[in-house]
N, C-alpha and C. Protein backbone atom coordinates (compact mmCIF):
# COMPACT_ATOMS: atom_id res chain seq x y z
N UNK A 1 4.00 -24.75 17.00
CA UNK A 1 4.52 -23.50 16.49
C UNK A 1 4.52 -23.53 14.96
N UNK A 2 5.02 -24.62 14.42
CA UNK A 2 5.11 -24.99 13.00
C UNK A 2 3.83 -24.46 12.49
N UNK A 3 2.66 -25.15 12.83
CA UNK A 3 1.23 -25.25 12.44
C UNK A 3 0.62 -23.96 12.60
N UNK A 4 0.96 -23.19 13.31
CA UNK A 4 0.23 -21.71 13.58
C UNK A 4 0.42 -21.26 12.97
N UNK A 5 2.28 -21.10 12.06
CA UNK A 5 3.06 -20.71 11.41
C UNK A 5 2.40 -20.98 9.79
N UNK A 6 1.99 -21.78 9.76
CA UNK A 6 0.97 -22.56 8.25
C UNK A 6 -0.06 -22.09 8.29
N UNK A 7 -0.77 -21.95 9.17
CA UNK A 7 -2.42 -21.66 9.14
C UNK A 7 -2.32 -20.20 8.84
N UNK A 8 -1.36 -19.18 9.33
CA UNK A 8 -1.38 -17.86 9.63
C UNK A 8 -0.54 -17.44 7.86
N UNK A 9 0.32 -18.30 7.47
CA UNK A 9 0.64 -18.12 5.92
C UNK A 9 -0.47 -18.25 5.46
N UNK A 10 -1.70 -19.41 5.20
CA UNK A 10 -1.87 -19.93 4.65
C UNK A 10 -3.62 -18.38 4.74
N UNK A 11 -3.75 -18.04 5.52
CA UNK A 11 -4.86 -16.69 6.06
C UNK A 11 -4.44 -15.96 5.12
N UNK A 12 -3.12 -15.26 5.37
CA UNK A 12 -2.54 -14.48 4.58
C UNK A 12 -2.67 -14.72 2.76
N UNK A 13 -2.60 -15.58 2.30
CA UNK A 13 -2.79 -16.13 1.01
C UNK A 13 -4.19 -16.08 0.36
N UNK A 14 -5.10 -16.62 1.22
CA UNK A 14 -6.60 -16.34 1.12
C UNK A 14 -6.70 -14.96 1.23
N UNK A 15 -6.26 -14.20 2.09
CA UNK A 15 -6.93 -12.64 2.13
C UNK A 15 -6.30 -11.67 0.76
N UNK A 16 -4.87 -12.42 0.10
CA UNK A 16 -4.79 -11.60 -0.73
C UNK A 16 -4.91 -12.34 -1.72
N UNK A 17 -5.54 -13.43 -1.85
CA UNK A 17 -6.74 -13.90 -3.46
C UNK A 17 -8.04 -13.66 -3.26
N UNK A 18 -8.34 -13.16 -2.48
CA UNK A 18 -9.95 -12.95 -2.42
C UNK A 18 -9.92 -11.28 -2.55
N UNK A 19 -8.70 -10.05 -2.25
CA UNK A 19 -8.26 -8.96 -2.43
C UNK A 19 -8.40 -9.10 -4.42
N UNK A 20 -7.72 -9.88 -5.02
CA UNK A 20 -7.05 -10.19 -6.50
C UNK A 20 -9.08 -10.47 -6.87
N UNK A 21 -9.55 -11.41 -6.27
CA UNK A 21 -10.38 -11.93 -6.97
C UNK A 21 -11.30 -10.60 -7.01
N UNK A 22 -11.76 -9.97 -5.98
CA UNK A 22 -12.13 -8.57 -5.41
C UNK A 22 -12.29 -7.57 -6.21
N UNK A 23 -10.95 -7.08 -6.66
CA UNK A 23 -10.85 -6.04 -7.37
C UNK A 23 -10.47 -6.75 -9.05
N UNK A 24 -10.52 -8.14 -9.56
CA UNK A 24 -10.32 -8.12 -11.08
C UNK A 24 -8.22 -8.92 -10.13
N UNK A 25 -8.30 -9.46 -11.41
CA UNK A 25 -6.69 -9.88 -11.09
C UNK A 25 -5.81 -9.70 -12.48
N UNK A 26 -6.22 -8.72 -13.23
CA UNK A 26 -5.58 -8.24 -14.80
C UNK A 26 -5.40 -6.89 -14.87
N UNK A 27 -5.07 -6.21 -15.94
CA UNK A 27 -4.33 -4.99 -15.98
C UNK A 27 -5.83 -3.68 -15.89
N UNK A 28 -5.34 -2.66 -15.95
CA UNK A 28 -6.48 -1.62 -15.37
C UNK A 28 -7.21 -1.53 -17.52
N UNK A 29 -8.12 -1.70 -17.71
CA UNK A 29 -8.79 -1.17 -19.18
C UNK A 29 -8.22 0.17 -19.57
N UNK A 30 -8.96 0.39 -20.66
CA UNK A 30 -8.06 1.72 -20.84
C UNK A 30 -8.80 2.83 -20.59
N UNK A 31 -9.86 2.82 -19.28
CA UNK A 31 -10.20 3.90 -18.71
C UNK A 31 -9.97 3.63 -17.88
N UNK A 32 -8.94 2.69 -17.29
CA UNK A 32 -8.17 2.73 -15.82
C UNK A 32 -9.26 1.63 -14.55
N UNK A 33 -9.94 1.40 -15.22
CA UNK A 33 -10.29 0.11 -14.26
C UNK A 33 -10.16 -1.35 -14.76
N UNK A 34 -10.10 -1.40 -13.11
CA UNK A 34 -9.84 -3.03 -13.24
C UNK A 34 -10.67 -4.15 -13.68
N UNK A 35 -10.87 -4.99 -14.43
CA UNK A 35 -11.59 -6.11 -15.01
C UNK A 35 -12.15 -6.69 -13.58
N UNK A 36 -12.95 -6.99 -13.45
CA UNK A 36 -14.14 -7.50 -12.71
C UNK A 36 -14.83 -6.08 -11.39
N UNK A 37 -13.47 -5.07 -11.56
CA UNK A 37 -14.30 -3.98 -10.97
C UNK A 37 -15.08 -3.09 -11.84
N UNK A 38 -15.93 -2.49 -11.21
CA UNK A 38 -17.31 -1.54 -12.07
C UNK A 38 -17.57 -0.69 -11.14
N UNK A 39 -16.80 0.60 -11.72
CA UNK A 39 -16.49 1.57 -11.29
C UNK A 39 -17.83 2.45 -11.63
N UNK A 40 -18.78 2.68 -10.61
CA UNK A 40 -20.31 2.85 -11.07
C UNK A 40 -20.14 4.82 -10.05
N UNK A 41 -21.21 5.77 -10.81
CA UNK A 41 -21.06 6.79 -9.88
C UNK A 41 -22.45 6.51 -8.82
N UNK A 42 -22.60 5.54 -7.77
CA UNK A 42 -23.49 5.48 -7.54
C UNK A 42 -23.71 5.56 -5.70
N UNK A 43 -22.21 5.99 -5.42
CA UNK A 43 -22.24 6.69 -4.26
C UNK A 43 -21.18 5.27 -3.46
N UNK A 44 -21.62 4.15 -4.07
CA UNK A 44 -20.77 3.19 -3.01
C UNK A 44 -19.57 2.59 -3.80
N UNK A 45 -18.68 3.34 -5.09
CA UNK A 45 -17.52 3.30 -5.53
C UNK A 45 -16.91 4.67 -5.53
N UNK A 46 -15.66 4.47 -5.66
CA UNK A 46 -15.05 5.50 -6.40
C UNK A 46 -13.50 5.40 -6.34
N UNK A 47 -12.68 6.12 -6.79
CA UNK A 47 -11.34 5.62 -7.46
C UNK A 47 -10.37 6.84 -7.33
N UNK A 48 -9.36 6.97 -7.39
CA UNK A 48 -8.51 7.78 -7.81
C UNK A 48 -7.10 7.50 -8.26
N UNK A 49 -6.49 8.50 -9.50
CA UNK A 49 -5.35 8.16 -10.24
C UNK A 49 -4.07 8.71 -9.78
N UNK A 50 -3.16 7.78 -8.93
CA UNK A 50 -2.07 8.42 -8.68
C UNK A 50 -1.46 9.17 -9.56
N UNK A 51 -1.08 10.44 -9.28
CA UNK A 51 0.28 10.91 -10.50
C UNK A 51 1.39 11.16 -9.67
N UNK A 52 2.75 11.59 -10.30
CA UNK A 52 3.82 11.73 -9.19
C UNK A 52 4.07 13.22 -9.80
N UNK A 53 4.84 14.09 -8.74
CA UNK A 53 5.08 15.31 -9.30
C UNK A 53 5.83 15.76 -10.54
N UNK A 54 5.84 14.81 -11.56
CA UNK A 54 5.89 15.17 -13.16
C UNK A 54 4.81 14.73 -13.70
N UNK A 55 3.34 14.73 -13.00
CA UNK A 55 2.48 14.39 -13.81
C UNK A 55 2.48 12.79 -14.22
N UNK A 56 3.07 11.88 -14.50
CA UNK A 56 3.48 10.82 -14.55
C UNK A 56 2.64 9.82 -13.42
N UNK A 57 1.41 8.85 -14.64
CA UNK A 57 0.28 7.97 -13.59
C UNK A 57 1.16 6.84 -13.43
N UNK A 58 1.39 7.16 -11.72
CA UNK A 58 2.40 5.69 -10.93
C UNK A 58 1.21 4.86 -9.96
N UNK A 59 -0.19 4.63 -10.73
CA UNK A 59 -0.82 4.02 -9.60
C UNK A 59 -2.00 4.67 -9.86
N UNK A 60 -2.71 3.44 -9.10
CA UNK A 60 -4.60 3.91 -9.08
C UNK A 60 -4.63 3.05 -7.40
N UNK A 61 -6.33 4.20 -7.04
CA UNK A 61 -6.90 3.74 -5.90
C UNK A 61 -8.32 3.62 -6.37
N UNK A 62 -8.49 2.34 -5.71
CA UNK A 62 -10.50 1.68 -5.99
C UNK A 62 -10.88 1.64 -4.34
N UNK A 63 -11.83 2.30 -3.96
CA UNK A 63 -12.26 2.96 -3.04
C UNK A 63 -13.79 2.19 -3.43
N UNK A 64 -14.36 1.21 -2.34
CA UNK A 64 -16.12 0.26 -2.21
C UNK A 64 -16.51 0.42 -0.90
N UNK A 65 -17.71 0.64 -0.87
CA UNK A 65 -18.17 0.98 0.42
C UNK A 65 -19.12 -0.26 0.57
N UNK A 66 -19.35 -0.73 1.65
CA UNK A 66 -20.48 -2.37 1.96
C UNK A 66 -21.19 -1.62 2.74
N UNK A 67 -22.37 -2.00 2.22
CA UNK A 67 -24.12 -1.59 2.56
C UNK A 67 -24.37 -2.20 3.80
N UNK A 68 -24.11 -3.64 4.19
CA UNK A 68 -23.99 -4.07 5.86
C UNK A 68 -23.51 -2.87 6.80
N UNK A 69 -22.15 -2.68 6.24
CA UNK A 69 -22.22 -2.69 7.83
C UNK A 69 -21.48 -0.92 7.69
N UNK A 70 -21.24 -0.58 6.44
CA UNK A 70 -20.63 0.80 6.03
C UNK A 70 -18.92 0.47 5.93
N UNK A 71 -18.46 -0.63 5.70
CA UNK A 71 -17.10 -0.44 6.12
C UNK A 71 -16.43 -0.20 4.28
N UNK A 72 -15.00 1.17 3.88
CA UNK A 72 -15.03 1.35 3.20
C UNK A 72 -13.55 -0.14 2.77
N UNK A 73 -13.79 -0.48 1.57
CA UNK A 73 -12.55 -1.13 1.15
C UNK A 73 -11.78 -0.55 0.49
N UNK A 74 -10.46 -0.20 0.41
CA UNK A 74 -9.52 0.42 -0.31
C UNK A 74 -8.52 -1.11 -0.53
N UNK A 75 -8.45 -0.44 -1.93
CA UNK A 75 -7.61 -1.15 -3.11
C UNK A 75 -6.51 -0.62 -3.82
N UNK A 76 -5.42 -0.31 -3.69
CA UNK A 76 -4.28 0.47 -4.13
C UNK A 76 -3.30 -0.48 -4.97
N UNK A 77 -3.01 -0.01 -6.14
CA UNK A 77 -1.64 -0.87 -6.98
C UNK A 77 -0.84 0.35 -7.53
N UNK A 78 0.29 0.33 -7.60
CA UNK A 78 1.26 1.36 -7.69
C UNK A 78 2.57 0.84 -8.38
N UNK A 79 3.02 1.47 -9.43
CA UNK A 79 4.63 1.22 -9.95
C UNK A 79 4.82 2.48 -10.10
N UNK A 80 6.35 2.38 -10.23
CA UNK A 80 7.46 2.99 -10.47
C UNK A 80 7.85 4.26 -9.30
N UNK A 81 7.59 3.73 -7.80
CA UNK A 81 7.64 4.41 -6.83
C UNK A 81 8.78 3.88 -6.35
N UNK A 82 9.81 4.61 -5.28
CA UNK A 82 11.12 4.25 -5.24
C UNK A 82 10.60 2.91 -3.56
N UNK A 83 11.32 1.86 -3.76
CA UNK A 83 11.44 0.56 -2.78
C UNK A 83 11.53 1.11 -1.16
N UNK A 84 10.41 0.25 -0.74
CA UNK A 84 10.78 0.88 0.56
C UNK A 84 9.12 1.06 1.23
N UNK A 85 8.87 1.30 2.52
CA UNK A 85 7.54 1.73 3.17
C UNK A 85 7.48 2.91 2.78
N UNK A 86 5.81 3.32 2.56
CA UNK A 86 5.69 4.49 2.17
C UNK A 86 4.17 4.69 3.07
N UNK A 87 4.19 6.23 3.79
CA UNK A 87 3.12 6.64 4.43
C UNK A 87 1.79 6.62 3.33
N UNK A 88 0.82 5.98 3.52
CA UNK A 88 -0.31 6.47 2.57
C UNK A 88 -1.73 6.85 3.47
N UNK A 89 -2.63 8.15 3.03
CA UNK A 89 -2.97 8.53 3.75
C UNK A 89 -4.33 8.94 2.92
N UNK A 90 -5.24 9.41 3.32
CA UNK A 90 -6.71 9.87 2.40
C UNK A 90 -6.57 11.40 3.43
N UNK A 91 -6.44 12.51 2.18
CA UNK A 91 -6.21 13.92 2.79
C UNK A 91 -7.34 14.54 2.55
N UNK A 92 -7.79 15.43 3.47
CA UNK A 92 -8.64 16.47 3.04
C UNK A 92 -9.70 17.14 1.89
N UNK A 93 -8.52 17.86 1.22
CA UNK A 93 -8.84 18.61 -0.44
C UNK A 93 -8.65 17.78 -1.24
N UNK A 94 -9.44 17.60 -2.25
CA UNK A 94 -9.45 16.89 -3.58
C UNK A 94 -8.62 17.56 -4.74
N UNK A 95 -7.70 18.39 -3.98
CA UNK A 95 -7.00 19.16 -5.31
C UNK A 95 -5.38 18.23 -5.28
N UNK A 96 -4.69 17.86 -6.83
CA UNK A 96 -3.18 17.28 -6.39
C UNK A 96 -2.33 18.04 -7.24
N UNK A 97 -1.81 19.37 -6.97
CA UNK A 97 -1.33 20.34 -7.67
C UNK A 97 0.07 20.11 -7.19
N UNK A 98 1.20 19.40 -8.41
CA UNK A 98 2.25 19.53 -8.25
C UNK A 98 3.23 20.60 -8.36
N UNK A 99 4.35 20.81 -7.67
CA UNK A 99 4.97 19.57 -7.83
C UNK A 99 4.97 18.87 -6.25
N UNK A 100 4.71 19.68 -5.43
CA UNK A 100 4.57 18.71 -3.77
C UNK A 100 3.35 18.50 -3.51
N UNK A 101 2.32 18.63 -4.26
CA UNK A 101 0.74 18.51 -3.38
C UNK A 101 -0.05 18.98 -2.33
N UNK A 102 1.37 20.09 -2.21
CA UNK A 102 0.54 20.46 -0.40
C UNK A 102 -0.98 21.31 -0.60
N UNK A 103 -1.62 21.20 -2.14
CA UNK A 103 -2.86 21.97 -2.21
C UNK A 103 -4.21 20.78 -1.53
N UNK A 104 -3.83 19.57 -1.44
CA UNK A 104 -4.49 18.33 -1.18
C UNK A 104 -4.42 18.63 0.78
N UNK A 105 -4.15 19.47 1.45
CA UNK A 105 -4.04 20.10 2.75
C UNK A 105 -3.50 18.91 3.78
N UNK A 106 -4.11 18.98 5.20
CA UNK A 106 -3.51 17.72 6.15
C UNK A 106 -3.92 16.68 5.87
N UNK A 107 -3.94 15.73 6.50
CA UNK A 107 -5.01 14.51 6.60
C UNK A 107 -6.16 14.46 7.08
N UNK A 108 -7.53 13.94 6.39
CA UNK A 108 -8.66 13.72 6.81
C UNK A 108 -8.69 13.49 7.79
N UNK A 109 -9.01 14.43 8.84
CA UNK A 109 -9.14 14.40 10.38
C UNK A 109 -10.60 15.06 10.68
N UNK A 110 -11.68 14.74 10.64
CA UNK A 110 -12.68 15.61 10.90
C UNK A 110 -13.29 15.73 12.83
N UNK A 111 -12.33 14.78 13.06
CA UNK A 111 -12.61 14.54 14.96
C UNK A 111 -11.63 14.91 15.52
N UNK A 112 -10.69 15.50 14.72
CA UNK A 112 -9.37 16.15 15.43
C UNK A 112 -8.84 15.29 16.45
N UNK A 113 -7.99 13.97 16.20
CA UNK A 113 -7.78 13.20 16.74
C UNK A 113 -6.25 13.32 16.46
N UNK A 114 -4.98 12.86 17.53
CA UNK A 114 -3.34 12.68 16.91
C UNK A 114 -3.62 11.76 16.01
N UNK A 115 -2.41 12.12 15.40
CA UNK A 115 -1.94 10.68 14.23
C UNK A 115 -2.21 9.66 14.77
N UNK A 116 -2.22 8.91 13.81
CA UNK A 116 -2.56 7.27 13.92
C UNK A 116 -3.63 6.80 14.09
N UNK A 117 -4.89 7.78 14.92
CA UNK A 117 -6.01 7.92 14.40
C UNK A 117 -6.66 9.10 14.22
N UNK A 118 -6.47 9.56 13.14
CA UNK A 118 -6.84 10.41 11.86
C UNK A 118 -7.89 9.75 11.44
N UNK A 119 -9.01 9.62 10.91
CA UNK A 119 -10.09 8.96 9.78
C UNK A 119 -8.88 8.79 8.82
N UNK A 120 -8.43 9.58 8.08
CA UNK A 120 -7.39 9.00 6.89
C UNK A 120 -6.53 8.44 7.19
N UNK A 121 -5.81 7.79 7.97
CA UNK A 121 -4.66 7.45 8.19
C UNK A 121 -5.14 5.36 8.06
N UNK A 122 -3.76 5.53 6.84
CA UNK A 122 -4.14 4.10 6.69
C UNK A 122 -2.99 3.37 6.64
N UNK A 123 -2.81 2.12 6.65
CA UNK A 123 -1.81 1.13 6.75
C UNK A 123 -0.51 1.89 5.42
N UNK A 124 0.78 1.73 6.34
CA UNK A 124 1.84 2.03 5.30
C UNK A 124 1.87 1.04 4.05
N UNK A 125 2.21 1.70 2.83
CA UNK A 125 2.29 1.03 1.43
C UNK A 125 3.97 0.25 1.20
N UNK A 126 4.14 -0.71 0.86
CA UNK A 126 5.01 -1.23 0.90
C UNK A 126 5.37 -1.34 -0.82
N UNK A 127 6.38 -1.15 -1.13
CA UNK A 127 6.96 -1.06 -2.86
C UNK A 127 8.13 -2.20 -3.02
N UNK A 128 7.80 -2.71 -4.00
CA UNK A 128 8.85 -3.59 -4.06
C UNK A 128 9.98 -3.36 -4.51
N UNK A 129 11.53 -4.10 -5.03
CA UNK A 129 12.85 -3.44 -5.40
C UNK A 129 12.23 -3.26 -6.83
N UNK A 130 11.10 -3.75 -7.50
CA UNK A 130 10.83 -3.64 -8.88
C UNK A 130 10.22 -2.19 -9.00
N UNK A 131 9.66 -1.15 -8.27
CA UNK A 131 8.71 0.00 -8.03
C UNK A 131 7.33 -0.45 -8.03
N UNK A 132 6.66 -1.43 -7.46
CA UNK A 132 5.46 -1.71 -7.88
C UNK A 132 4.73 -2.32 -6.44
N UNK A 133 3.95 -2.06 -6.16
CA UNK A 133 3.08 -2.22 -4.85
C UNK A 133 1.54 -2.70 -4.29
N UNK A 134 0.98 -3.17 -3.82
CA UNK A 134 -0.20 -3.40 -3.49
C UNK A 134 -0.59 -3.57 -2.24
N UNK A 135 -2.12 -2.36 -2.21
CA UNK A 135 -2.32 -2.63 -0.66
C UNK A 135 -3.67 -2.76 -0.54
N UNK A 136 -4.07 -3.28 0.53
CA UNK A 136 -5.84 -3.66 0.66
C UNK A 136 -6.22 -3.95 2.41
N UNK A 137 -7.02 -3.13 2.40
CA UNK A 137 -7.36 -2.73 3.72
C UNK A 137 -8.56 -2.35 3.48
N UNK A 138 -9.36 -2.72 4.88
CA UNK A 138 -11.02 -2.12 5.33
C UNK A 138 -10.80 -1.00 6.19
N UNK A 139 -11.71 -0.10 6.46
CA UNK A 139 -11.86 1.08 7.51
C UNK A 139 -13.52 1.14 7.62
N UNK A 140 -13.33 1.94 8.69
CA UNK A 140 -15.01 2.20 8.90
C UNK A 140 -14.92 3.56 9.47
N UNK A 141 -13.21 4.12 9.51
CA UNK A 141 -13.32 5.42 9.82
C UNK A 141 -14.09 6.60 9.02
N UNK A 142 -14.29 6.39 7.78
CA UNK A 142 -14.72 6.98 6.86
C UNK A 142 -16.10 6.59 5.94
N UNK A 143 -16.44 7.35 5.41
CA UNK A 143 -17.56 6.60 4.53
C UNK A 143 -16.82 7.69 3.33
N UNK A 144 -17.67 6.92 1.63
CA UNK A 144 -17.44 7.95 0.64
C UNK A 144 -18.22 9.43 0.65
N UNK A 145 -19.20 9.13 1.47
CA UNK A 145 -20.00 10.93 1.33
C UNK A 145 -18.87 11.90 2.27
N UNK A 146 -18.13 11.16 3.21
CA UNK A 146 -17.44 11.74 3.64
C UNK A 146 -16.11 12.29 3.37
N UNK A 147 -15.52 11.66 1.97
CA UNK A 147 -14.74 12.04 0.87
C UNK A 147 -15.06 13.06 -0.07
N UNK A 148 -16.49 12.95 -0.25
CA UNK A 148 -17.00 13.87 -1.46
C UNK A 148 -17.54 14.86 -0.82
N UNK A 149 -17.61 15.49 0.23
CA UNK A 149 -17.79 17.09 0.80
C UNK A 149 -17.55 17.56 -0.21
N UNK A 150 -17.84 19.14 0.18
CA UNK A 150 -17.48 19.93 -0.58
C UNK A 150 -16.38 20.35 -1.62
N UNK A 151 -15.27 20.33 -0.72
CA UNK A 151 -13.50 20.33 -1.48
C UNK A 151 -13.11 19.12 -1.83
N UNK A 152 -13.90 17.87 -1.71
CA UNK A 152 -13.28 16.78 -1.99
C UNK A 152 -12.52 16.28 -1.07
N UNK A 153 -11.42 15.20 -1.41
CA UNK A 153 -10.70 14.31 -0.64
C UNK A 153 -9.50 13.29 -1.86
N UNK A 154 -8.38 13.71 -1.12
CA UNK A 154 -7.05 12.55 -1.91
C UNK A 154 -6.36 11.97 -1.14
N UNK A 155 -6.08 10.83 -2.09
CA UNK A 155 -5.34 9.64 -1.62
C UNK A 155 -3.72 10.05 -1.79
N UNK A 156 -2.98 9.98 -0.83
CA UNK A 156 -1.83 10.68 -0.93
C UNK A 156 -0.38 9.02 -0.15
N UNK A 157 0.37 9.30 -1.60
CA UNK A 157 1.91 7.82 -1.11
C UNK A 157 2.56 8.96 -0.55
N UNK A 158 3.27 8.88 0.79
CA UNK A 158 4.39 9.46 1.27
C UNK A 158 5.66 8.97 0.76
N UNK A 159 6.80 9.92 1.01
CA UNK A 159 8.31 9.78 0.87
C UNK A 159 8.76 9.00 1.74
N UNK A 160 8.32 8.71 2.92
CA UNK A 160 8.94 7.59 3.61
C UNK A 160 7.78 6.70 4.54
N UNK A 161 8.39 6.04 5.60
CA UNK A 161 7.20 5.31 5.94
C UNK A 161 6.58 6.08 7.05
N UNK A 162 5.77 5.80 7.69
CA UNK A 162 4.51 6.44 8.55
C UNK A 162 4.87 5.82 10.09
N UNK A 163 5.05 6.25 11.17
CA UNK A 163 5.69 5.79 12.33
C UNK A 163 3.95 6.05 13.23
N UNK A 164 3.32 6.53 12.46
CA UNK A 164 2.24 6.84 13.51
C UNK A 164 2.06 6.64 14.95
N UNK A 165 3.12 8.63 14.72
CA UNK A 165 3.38 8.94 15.95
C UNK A 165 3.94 7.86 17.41
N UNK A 166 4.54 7.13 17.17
CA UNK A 166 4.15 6.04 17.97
C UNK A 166 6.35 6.40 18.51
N UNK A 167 6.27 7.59 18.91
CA UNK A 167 7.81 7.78 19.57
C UNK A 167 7.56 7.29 21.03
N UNK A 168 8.51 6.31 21.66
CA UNK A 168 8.05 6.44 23.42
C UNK A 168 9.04 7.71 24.07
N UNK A 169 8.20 7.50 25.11
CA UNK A 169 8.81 9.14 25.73
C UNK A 169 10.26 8.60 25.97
N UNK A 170 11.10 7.82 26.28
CA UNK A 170 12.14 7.55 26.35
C UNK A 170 13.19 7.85 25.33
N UNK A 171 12.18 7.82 24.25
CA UNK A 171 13.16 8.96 22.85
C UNK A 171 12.87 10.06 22.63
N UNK A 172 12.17 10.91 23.75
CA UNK A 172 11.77 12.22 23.85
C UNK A 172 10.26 12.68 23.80
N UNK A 173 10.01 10.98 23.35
CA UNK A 173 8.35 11.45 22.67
C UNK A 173 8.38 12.20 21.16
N UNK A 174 7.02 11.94 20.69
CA UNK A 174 6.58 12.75 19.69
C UNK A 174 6.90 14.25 19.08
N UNK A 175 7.43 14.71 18.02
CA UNK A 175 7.41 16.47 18.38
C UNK A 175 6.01 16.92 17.04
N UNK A 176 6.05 18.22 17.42
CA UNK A 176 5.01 18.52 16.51
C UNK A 176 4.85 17.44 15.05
N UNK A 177 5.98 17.65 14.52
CA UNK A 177 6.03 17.21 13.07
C UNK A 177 5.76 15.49 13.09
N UNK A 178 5.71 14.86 14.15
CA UNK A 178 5.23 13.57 14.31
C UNK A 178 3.88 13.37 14.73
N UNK A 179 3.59 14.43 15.60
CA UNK A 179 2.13 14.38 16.09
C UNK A 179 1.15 14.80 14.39
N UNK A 180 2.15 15.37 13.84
CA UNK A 180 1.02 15.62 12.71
C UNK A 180 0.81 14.88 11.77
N UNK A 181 1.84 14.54 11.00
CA UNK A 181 1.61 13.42 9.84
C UNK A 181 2.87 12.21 10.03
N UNK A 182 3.22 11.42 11.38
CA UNK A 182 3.84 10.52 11.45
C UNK A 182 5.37 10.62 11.09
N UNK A 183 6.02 11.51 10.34
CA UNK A 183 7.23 11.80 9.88
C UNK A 183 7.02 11.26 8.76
N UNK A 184 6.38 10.86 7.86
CA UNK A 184 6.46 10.25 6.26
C UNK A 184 7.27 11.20 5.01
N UNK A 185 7.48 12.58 5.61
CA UNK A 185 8.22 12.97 4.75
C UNK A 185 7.18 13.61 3.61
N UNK A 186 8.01 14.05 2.56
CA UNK A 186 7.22 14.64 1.32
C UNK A 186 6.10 13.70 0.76
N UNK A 187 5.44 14.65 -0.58
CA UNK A 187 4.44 13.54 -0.62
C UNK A 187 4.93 13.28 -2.15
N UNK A 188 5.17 11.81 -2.65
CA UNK A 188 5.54 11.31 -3.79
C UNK A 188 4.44 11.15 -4.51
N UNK A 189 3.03 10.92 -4.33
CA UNK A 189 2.16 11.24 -5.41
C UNK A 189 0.41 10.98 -4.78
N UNK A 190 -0.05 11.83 -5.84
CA UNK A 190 -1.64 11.86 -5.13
C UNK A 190 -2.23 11.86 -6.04
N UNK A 191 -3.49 11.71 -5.59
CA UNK A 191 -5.00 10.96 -7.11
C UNK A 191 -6.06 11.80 -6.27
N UNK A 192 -6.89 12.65 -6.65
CA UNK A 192 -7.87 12.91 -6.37
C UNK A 192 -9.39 11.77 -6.48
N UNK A 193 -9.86 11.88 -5.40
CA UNK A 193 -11.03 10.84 -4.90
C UNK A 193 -12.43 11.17 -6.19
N UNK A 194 -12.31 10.64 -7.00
CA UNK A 194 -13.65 10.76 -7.76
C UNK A 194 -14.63 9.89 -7.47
């Protein structure tokens, strides 16, 4: 038990230095990227700048797509967001018109699927008691041409955490407002997908 317990820390440690080594492990330049990332417009990057509804940049997303096999990598770092799980999600419209965002529309759903699998629906963001966060995850629900449609596509932190939909019927089940975006609550800030 001990040893599984080590090997499974020790996974965990590798996946988030090879995440650090990945995306640069120093502060964003002062056009907002990260040192060893190269933020190229060449169809298999792209990024977006959290703001929170005072305008105020609490965070960037680095968005890489791999030529194998299509799977996209998302890279998220975030401060001064309040402690706690937070729903994060890749929405629709590329517009983030505060002060609630609802111009950025539902979540990237193009298969009309319930929550939890949405194409956008991605692992909850976790913030520390300091406001500051990091998350890194693969998908293959999505590709970037499929971000850059027409209206675009944003990366959106929820107000609370993301239950994706996952009520058992013994607590009544799901109601609309869970079947749709998990209960995460308002949206605390969004970056449009460039």
């Amino acid at each position: 038990m001990h040893r599984h317990r080590t090997v499974l820390a020790l996974a965990c440690l590798l996946t988030l230095g090879a995440a650090t080594v990945a995306f640069g492990g120093g502060r964003d330049d002062r056009h907002g990227n990260r040192p060893g990332w190269h933020h190229k417009h060449d169809g298999r990057s792209a990024a977006a700048k959290l703001v929170d509804a005072d305008g105020n940049r609490v965070g960037r997303v680095w968005l890489e797509q791999h030529g194998r096999d299509g799977t996209v990598t998302v890279f998220a770092r975030v401060r001064g967001l309040p402690p706690g799980f937070h729903g994060f999600h890749i929405h629709t419209t590329g517009a983030c018109e505060p002060p609630d965002f609802m111009s950025a529309g539902g979540h990237f759903n193009p298969t009309g699927a319930a929550h939890g699998d949405h194409a956008g629906d991605l692992p909850t963001l976790l913030v520390n008691e300091d406001g500051t966060g990091v998350l890194a995850a693969a998908t293959d629900r999505f590709t970037l041409r499929d971000l850059r449609d027409a209206d675009g596509s944003a990366v959106m932190v929820h107000e609370l955490a993301d239950n994706y939909a996952n009520i058992p019927a013994r607590y009544g089940g799901p109601d609309a407002e869970t079947l749709s975006a998990g209960d995460a609550g308002s949206r605390l800030a969004c970056g449009v997908v460039r």
